[in-house]
Structure formats: C-alpha cells, structure tokens
Protein backbone atom coordinates (compact mmCIF):
# COMPACT_ATOMS: atom_id res chain seq x y z
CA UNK A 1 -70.27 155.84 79.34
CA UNK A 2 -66.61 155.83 79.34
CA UNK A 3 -66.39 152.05 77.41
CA UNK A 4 -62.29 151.76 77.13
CA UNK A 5 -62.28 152.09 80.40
CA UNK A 6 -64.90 149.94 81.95
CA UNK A 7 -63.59 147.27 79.53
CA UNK A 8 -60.23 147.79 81.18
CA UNK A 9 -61.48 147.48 84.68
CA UNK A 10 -63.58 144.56 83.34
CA UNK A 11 -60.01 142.59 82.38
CA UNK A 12 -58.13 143.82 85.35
CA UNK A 13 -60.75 142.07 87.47
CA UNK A 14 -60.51 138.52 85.63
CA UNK A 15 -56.66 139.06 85.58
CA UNK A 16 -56.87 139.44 89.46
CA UNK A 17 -59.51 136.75 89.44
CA UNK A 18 -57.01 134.02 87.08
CA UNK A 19 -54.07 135.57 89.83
CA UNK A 20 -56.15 133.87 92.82
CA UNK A 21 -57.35 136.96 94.16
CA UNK A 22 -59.40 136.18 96.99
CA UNK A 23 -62.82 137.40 94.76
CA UNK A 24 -64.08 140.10 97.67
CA UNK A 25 -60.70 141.84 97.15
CA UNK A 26 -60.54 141.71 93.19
CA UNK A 27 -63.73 142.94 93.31
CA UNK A 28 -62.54 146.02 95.36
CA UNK A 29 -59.50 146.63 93.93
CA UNK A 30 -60.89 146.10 90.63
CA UNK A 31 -63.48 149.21 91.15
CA UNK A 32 -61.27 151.80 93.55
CA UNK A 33 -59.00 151.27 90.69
CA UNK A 34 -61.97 152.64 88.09
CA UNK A 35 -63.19 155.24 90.47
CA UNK A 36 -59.58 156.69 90.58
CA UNK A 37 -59.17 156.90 86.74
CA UNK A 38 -62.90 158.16 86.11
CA UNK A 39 -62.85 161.08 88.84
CA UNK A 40 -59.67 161.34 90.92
CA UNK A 41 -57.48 159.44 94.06
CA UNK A 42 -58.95 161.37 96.30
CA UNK A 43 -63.02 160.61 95.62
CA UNK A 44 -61.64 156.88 95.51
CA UNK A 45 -60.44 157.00 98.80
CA UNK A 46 -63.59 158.93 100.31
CA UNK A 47 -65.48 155.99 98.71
CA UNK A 48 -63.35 153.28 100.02
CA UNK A 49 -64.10 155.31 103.50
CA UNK A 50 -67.78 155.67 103.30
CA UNK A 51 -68.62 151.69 101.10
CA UNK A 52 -68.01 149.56 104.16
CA UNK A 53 -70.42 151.30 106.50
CA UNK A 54 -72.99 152.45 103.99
CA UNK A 55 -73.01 148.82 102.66
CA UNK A 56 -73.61 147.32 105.66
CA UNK A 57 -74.68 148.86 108.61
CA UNK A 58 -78.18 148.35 107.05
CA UNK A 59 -80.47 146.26 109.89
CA UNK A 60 -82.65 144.16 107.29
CA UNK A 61 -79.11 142.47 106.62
CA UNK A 62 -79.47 141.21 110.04
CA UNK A 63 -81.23 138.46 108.19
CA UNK A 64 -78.25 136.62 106.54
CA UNK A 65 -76.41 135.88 109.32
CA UNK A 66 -79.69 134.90 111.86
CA UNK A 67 -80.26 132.27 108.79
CA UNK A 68 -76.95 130.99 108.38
CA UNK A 69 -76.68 130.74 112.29
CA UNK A 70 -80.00 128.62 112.02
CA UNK A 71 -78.35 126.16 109.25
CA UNK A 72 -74.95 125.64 111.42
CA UNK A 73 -76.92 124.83 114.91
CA UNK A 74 -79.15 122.44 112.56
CA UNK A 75 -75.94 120.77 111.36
CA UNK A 76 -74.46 120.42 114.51
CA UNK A 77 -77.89 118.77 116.12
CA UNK A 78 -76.96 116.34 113.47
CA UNK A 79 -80.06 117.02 111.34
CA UNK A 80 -78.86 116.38 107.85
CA UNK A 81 -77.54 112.63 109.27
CA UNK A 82 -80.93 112.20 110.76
CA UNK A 83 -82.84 113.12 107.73
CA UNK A 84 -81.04 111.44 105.26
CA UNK A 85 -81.35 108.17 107.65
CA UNK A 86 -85.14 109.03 107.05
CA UNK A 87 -84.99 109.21 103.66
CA UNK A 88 -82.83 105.89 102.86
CA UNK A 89 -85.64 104.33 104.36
CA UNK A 90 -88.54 105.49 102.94
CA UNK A 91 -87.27 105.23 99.66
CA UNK A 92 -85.30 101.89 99.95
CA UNK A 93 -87.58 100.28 97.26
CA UNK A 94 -87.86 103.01 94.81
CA UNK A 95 -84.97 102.27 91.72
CA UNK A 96 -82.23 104.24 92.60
CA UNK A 97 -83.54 104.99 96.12
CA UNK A 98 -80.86 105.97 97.57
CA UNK A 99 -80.48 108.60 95.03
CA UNK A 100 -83.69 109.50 95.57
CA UNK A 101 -83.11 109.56 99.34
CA UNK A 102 -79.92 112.21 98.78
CA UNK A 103 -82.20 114.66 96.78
CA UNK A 104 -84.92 114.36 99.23
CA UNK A 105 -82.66 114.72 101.99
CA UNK A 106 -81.14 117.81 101.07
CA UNK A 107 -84.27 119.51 100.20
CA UNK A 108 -85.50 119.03 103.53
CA UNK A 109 -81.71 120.12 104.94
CA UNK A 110 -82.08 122.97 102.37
CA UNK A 111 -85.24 124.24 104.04
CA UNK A 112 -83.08 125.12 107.26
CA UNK A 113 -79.66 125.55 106.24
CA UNK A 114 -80.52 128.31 103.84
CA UNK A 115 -76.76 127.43 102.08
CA UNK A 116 -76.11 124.95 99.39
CA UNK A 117 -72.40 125.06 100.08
CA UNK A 118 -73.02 123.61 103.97
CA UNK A 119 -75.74 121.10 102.60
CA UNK A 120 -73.71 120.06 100.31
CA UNK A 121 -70.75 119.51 102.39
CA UNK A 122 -72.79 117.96 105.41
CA UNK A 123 -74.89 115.45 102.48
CA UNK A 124 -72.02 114.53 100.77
CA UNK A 125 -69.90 112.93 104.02
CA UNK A 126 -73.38 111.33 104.45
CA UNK A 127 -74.45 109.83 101.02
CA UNK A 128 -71.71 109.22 98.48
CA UNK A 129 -69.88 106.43 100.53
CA UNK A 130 -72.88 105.29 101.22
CA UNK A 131 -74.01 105.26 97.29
CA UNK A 132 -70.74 103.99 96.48
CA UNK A 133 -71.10 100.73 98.20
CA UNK A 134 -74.12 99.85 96.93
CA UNK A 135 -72.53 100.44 93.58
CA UNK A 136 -73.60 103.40 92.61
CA UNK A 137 -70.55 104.92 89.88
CA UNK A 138 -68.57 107.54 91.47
CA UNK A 139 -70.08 110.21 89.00
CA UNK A 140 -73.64 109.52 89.77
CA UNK A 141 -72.94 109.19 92.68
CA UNK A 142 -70.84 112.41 93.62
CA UNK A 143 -72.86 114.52 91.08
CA UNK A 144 -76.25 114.05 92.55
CA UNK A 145 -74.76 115.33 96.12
CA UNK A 146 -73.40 118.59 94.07
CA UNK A 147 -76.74 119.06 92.39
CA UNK A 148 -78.84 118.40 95.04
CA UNK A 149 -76.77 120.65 97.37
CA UNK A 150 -78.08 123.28 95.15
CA UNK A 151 -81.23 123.29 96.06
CA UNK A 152 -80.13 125.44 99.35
CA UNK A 153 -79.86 128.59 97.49
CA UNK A 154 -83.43 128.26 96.26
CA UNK A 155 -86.11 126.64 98.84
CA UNK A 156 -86.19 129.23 101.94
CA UNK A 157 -84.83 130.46 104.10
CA UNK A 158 -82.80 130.74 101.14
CA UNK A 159 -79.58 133.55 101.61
CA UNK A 160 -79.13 134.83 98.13
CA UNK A 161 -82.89 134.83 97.63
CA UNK A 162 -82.57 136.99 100.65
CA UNK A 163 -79.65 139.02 99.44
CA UNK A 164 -81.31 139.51 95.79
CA UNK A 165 -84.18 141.40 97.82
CA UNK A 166 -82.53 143.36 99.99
CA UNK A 167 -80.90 144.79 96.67
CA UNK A 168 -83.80 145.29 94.83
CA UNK A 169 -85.88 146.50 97.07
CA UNK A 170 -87.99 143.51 96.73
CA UNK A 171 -90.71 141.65 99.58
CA UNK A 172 -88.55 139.44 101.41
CA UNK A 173 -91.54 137.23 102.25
CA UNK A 174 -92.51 137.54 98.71
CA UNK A 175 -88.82 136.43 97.00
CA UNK A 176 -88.88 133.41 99.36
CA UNK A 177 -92.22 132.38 98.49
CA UNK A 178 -91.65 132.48 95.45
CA UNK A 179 -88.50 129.96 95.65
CA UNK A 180 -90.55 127.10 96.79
CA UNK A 181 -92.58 125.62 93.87
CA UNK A 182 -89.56 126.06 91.69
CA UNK A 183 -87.33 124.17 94.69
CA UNK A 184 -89.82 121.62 94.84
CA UNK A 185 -90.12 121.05 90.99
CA UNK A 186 -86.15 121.07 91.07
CA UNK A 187 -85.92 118.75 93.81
CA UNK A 188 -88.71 115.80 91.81
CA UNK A 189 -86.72 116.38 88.53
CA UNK A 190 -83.24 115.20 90.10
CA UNK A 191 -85.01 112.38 91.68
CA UNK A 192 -86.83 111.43 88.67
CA UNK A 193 -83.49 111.06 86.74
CA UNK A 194 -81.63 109.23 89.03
CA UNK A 195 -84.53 106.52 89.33
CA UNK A 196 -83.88 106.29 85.64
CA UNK A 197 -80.19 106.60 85.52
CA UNK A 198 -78.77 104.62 88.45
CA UNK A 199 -80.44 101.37 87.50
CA UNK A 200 -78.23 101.58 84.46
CA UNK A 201 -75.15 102.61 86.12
CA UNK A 202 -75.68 100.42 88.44
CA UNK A 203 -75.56 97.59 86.05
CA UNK A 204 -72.68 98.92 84.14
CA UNK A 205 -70.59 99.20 87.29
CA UNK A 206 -71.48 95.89 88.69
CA UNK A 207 -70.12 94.51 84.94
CA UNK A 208 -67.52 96.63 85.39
CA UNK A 209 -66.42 95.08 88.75
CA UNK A 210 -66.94 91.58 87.76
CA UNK A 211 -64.98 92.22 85.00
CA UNK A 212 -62.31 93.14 86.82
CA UNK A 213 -62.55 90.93 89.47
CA UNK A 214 -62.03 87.98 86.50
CA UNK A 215 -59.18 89.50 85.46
CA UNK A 216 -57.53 89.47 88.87
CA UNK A 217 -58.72 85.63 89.48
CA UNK A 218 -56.64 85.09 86.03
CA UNK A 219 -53.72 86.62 87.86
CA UNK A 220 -53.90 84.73 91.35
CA UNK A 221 -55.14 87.93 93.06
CA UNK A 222 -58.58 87.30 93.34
CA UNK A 223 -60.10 87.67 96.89
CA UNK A 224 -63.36 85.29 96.43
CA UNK A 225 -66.93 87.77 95.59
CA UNK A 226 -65.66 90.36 98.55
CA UNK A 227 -67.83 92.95 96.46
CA UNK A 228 -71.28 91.13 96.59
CA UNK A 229 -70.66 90.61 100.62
CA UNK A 230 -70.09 94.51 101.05
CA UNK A 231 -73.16 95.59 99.36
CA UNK A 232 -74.91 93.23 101.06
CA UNK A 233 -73.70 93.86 104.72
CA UNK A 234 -74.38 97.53 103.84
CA UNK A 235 -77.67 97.51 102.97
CA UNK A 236 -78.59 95.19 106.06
CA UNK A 237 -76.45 97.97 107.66
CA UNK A 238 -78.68 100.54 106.42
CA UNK A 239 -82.17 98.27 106.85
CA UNK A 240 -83.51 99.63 109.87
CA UNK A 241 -87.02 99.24 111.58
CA UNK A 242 -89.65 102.57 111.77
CA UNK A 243 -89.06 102.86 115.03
CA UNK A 244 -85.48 102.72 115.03
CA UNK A 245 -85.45 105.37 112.69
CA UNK A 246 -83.99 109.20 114.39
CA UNK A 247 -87.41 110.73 113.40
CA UNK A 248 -86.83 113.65 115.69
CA UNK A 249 -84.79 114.93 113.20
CA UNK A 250 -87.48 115.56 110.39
CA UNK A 251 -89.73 116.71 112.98
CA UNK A 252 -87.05 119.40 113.88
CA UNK A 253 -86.83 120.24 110.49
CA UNK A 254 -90.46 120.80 110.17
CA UNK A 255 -90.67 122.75 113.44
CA UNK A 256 -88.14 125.34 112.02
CA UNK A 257 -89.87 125.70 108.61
CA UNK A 258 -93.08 126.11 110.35
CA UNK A 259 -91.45 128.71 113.07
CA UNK A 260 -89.29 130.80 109.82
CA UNK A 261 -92.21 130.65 106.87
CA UNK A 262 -95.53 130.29 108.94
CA UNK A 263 -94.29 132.96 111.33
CA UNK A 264 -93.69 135.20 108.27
CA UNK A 265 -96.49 134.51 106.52
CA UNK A 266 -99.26 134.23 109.57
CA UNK A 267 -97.74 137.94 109.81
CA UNK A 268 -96.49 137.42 113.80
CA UNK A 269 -92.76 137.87 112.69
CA UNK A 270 -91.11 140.05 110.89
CA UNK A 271 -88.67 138.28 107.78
CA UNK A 272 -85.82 139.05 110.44
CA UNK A 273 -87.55 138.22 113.73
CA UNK A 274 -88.59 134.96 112.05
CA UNK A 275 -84.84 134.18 111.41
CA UNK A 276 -83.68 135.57 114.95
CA UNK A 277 -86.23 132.99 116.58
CA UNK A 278 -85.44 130.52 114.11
CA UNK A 279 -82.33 130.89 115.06
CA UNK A 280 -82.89 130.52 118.91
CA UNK A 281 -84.84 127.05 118.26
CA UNK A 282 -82.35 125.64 116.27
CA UNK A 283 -79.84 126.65 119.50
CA UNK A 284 -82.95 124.95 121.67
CA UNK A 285 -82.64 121.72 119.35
CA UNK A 286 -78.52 121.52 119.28
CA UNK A 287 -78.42 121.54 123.66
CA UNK A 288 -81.37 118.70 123.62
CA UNK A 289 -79.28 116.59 120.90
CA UNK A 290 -75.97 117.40 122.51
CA UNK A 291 -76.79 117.38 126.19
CA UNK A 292 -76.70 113.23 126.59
CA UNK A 293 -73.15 113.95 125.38
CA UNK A 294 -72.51 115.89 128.68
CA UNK A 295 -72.01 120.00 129.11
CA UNK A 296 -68.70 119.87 127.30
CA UNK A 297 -69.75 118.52 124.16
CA UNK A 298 -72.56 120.33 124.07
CA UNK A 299 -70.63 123.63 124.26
CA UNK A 300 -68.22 122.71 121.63
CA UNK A 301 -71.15 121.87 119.34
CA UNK A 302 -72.36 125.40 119.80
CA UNK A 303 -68.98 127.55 119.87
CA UNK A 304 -68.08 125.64 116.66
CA UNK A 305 -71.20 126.50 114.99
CA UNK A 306 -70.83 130.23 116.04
CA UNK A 307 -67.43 129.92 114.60
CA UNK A 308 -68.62 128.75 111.35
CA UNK A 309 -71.58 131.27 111.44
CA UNK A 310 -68.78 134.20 111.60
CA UNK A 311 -66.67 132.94 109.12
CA UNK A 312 -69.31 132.52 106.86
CA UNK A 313 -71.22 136.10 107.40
CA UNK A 314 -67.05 137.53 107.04
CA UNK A 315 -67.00 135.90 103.76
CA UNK A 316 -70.72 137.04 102.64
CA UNK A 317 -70.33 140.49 104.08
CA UNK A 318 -66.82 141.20 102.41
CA UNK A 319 -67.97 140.17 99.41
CA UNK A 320 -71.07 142.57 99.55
CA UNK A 321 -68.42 145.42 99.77
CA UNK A 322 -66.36 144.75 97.82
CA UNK A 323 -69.09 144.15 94.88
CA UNK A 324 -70.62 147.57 95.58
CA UNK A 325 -66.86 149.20 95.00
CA UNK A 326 -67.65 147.88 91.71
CA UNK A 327 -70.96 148.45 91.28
CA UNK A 328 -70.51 152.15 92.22
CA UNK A 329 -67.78 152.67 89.68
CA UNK A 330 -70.46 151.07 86.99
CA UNK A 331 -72.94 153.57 88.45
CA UNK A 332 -70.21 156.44 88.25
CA UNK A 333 -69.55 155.19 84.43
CA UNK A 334 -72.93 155.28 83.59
CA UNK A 335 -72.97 151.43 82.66
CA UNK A 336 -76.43 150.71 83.72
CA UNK A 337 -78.38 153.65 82.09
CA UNK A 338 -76.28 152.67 78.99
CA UNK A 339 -77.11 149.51 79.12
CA UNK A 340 -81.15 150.29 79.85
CA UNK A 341 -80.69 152.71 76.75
CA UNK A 342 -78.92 149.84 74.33
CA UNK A 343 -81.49 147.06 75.06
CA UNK A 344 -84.23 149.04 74.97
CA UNK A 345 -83.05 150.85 71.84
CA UNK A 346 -82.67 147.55 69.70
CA UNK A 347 -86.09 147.52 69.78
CA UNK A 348 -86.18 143.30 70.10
CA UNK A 349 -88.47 141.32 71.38
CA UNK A 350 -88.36 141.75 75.27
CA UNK A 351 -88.62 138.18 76.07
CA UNK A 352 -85.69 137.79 74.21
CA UNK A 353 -84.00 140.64 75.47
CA UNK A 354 -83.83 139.72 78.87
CA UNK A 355 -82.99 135.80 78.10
CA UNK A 356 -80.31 136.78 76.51
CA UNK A 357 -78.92 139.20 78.79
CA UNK A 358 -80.03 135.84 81.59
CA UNK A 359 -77.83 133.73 79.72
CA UNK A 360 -74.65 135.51 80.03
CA UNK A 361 -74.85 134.59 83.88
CA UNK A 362 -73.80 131.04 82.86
CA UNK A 363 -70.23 131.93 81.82
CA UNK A 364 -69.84 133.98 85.04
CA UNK A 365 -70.42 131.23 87.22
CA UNK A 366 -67.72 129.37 85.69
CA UNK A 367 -65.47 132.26 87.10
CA UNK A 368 -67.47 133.47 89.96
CA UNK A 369 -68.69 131.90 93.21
CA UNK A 370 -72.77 132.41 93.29
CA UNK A 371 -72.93 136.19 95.60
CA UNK A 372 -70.62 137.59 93.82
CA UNK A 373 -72.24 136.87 90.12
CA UNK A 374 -75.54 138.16 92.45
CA UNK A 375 -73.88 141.63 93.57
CA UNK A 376 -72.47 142.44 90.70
CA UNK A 377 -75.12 141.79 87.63
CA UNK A 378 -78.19 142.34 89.50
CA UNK A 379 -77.80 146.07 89.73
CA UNK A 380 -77.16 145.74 86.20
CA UNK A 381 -79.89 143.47 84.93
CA UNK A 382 -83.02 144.38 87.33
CA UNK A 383 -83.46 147.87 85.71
CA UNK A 384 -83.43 146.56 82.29
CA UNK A 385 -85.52 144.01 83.60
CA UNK A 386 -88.14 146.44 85.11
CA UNK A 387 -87.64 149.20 82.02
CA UNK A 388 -88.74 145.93 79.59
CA UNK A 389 -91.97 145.58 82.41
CA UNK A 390 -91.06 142.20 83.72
CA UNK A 391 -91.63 141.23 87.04
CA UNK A 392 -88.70 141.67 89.97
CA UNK A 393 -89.52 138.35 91.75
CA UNK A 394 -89.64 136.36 88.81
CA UNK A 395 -86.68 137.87 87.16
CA UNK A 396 -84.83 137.14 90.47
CA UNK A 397 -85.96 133.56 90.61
CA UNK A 398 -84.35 132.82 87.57
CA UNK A 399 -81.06 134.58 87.98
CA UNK A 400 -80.94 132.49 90.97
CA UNK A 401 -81.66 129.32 88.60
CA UNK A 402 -78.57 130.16 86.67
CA UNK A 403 -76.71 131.20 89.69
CA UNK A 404 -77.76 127.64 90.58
CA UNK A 405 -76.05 126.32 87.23
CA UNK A 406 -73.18 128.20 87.88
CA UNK A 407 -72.21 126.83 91.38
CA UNK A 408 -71.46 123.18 89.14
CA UNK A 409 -70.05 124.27 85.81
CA UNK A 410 -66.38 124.60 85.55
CA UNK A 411 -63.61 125.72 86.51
CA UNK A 412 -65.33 126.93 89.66
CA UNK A 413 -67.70 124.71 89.95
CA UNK A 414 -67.71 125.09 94.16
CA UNK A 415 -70.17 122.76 94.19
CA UNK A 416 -68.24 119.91 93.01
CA UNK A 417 -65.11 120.84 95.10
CA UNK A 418 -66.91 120.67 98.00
CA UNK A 419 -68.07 117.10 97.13
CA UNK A 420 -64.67 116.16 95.92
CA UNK A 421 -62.90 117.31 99.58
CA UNK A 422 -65.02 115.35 101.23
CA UNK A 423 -65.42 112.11 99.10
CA UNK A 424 -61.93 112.22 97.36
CA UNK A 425 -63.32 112.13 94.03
CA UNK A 426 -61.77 113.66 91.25
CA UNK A 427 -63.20 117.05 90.55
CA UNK A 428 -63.29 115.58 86.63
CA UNK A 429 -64.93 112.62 87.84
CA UNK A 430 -68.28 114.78 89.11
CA UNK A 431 -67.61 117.51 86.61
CA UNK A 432 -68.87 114.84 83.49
CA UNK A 433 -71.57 113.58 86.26
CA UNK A 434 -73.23 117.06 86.30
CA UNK A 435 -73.63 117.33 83.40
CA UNK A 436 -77.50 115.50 82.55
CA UNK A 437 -77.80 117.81 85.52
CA UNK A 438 -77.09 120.53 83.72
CA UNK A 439 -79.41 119.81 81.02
CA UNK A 440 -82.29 119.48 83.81
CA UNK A 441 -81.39 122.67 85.11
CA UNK A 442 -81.66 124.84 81.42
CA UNK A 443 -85.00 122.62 80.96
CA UNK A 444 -86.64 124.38 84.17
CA UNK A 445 -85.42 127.83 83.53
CA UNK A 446 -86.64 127.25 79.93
CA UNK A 447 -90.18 125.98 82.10
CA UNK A 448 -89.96 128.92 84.45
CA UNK A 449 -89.44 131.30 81.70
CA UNK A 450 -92.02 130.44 79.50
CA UNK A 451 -94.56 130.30 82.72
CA UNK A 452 -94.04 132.50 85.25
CA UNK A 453 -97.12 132.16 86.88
CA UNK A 454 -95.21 128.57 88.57
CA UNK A 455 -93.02 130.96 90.17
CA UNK A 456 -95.65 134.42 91.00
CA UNK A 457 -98.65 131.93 92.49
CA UNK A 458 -97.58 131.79 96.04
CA UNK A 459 -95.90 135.52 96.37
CA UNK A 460 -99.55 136.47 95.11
CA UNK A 461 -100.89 135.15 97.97
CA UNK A 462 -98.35 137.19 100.32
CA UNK A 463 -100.23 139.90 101.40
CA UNK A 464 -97.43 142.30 103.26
C-alpha cells in the first residue's frame, strides 16, 4: 500500500470537503486525483469514462428510486399530517404525548418514505409548532423531530439498508428484515425518554414563562395570562373525536407496508417489483386524496413529487459515483487487503476489532452526510468484517446505527438543519437537545452488539 499517498488523498478530500465541495464531487476529484498519481493520467481518465456506467447501469438499483418515488407520492397524499393527527390522539394522555405522538408518527411515515431526511422535514412542519405551544422547550422539542426522523434510514423500505446490500452482495429481503426489530426498539426508547423528560421541561419552561411574564407586568408590558389561553385553545384545537380523526391515512400506510414487505416476503414480488408496485399504489393513493381538489391540483401534487423523486435519485446516484472513484483508487492502493492484513495481524480480540474499527464511523458523520460515510467505509469494513467471521447483515445493521448517529452530531448534523429550516430554531438550540439522544443511540448499538440475535431473528426466517 502506497500510505503517503492515500494519506494525501485522504486530506485533499476533507480540504475539498471544509472548501464546500458539493461531497459527490470531492469524492471524485478526491480519487481521479489518486488514480493519476498511483498509475498514470491516462488510466484516470479511462476510469472516469468507464465509473459512471459500470456504477450504475446495474438494474437491482432500480430499487432506490421506486422507494423514494413511494415516500414522495405518500407525502404529497398528505400521509405524514394524517398520521401524526392519529397519533396526537391516541396518545393525548400519555406524559409527554405529544412527544410520544412525533416518534410514533414518524415510524409509521418511516415505514413508507424509506428517507429520514423527507420524514424529517415533512414531521417537523407538523410537530414542533405544535409541541411548542403546548410548552414543550424548543430543544426537546426540535430534537425529538431530528431523532425521530432517523428512524427512516432503518425500518424498511429503508434506502441505505438497500444501498448497503446492493454493495455487499447481501439479501435485500434479508437486510430489511433485519432493520425492523432494531427500528422498533429505537422508535419505544425515544418515546420512553420523552415521557420522562418533557414533564420536566415542561415545568421548567412554564416557570420560565411566568417568570418572565412577571417581569414584564413590573414594566407595564404585561398582556394579562395570553400564554395559558394559547395552550389551552391549542389543545381544544387538537382534541378531536375518533371519527373525526383522517384514519385513511394509517390505513394507507399499512396498505403499502403490507404491499412492499408481505409481497417480498410471501415471495410474489421481487425486492424491486415490490417497490415498483409500491410505488404505483402510493400514485393510486395521491389521485384519491388529491382528486376532491380538482384535476389541476392533483397533477401538481404528482409532477412535484416526480420532481423531488429526480432530484433526490440525482443526488443519491452522483454520490454512488463519485464514492466508487474513491473506492477504486483504495482498491488500486491496496487499502483494503492492508487493512484485512493489519487487523487481523494484531491478533485482538475480534469483537473488539471490529467495534473499534465501528466507532470511527462516528467522527465521519460529523463531516459526511449518511451515503457517502456508507459508500466509502463499507467496502472497507465488510471484508474485515467477514475475514474476523462476523455476520454481513448484522455488521450492516449497525453501521447503519452509527450512520444513524451521524446524521445529528455536528457540524453536519443534516438532521438538525433540516429541523432548524423548517422551525427556525437555532441549529445550537437542537444540537444540545440531541444529545440524551445520542446517549440512547450508543446504548442500542452497545445492545445490538452484544446480541445480535435481536437483529438476525427475522432475516432467519427469510427463506430466499
């Protein structure tokens, strides 16, 4: 392995990255760059030629954008609004239900957006005004919309579960299944904490406020208990009957998980055929949500969402290119075999091998959006990982666990600027809300690691 070299291509990528680089082109230039130096200009340019085909005329990547198609026609039939409305009422009386609701809400959104980014976007102009009147702090408030969004890239149709087996050569069916107990387990953890924690910061803000509002009554500015009269015209607001209640929307929701994962599963679909039709019933769902609107709206609805879908696949599929520049000049370099030979050479313990080398994924997602930390270290990682005799599907859960971590943790942290666009929020504000999070998170993986059999029970039962 040529080391001064990869080291230099290493720092020329973060230089590109701290330049604002957009990351699918740093990650290109970054490796044509190496290939040049290691062999010559002209094998460079013959694999700058060759990359962007190779890479992606592939027809099991069909997949990612038949899901993400799915999750913008959901959003546009106004799912996520119709779920969450669900979910504020069923767990109105819970402490912290509305809290609660959010999590729950964006699991179920999660199981048919297949993105955390768009669930978290969609959730958050949703919940956090909504939290925020009832006097929920901003940072509880904002931060369990950014960790809850999460939860797309883990319950399926999830894309970078999708993505991480395409790469490895992994069961599709199989990666998926095995994303749902730890999505579920994710999702009750968040929920469990903020039925402890907003009680308390509930109280502390409502001190807060009075405070304040005593201090302006010394001053002449007082404007009589406005506060007390918002919270409670918002939760009569938000205190609707059963039957009121847009239940269509979780039984939309449920239709597409049943069509994508029991069509899989029940073996009648293909992975992709399951997303092409889930796709096509998520399209049936938008017109019969849309159509009281009249034809024009309802096209709108639809063009927008195949706008969104392309701009979103763009973005996806650059970035795939542009990390397997790189990943081919680690190849040419020799980095992975050298790295197989190093770990396996220290002779250490292999469980503590491969959390170690897990672990490093945590300060690449504060530099890195969540596909690009998955193209570039899983090529690196999953041989070590099978060379040590662990298991692909539970090695891939957990990167996508730290992934996971990464999308919140700063300076990237897309997670929270999504959340702070849309609520206007500082992005400080929600980074020190994350952060018990956080500490949720590394409990799991710590859960997940120690038992893997939580995450390898259901792809057992996957028999194709």
């Amino acid at each position: 392995m040529n080391g001064p070299l990869v080291v230099a291509i290493v720092l020329l990528l973060l230089v590109l990255l701290a330049m604002r680089t957009p990351v699918a082109f740093a990650l290109g230039l970054s490796g044509a760059v190496g290939l040049a130096l290691l062999r010559d200009f002209d094998f460079a340019t013959n694999m700058l030629g060759a990359i962007p085909f190779d890479e992606t005329a592939r027809f099991t990547l069909t997949i990612i954008p038949m899901f993400i198609l799915m999750g913008m026609f959901a959003m546009k039939a106004k799912m996520a609004e119709q779920v969450y409305a669900v979910a504020a009422h069923a767990f109105k009386k819970l402490p912290g239900g509305l809290g609660v609701a959010t999590v729950m809400a964006c699991a179920g959104f999660a199981a048919v957006s297949g993105s955390s980014i768009g669930t978290t976007a969609t959730m958050s102009k949703l919940s956090v005004g909504e939290m925020r009147k009832h006097g929920y702090p901003d940072s509880l408030a904002t931060a369990t919309v950014a960790m809850a969004g999460t939860l797309g890239v883990l319950i399926p149709p999830s894309i970078i579960l999708v993505l991480y087996a395409i790469m490895t050569g992994e069961s599709v069916a199989k990666v998926l299944a095995a994303g749902i107990l730890p999505g579920i387990l994710t999702a009750i953890a968040f929920a469990l904490y903020t039925m402890l924690a907003a009680p308390k910061a509930m109280a502390e803000q409502r001190e807060l406020s009075m405070a304040l509002s005593a201090a302006a009554t010394t001053h002449g500015t007082a404007s009589g208990n406005g506060t007390d009269s918002t919270i409670t015209t918002t939760e009569a607001s938000t205190s609707q009957r059963l039957r009121d209640l847009p239940m269509r929307g979780l039984v939309r929701v449920a239709i597409l998980f049943l069509i994508v994962l029991g069509g899989m599963y029940s073996g009648i679909f293909t992975p992709t055929e399951s997303a092409a039709i889930g796709a096509l019933a998520a399209a049936v769902m938008l017109v019969m949500e849309m159509w009281r609107d009249g034809p024009k709206a309802t096209l709108s609805a639809a063009v927008d969402a195949l706008k969104e879908t392309a701009g979103t696949t763009s973005m996806v599929f650059s970035i795939i290119v542009g990390s397997a520049v790189l990943s081919i000049f680690f190849v040419a370099a020799k980095v992975p075999q050298a790295l197989t030979s190093a770990v396996v050479g220290a002779n250490l313990n292999p469980h503590l091998t491969i959390g170690l080398l897990l672990l490093t994924l945590l300060p690449l997602g504060m530099a890195l959006e969540s596909i690009s930390i998955l193209v570039i270290t899983v090529p690196l990682l999953y041989p070590v990982g099978m060379e040590l005799g662990f298991d692909g599907i539970w090695l891939g859960i957990l990167i996508v666990k730290l992934v996971e971590i990464g999308m919140v943790t700063p300076p990237v942290g897309i997670q929270c600027f999504v959340v702070a666009g849309t609520s206007g929020v500082k992005v400080s504000t929600i980074f020190r809300g994350v952060l018990p999070f956080v500490v949720i998170e590394l409990i799991l993986v710590a859960i997940l690691f120690a038992f893997p059999q939580i995450i390898l029970w259901l792809p057992s039962m996957v028999t194709f």
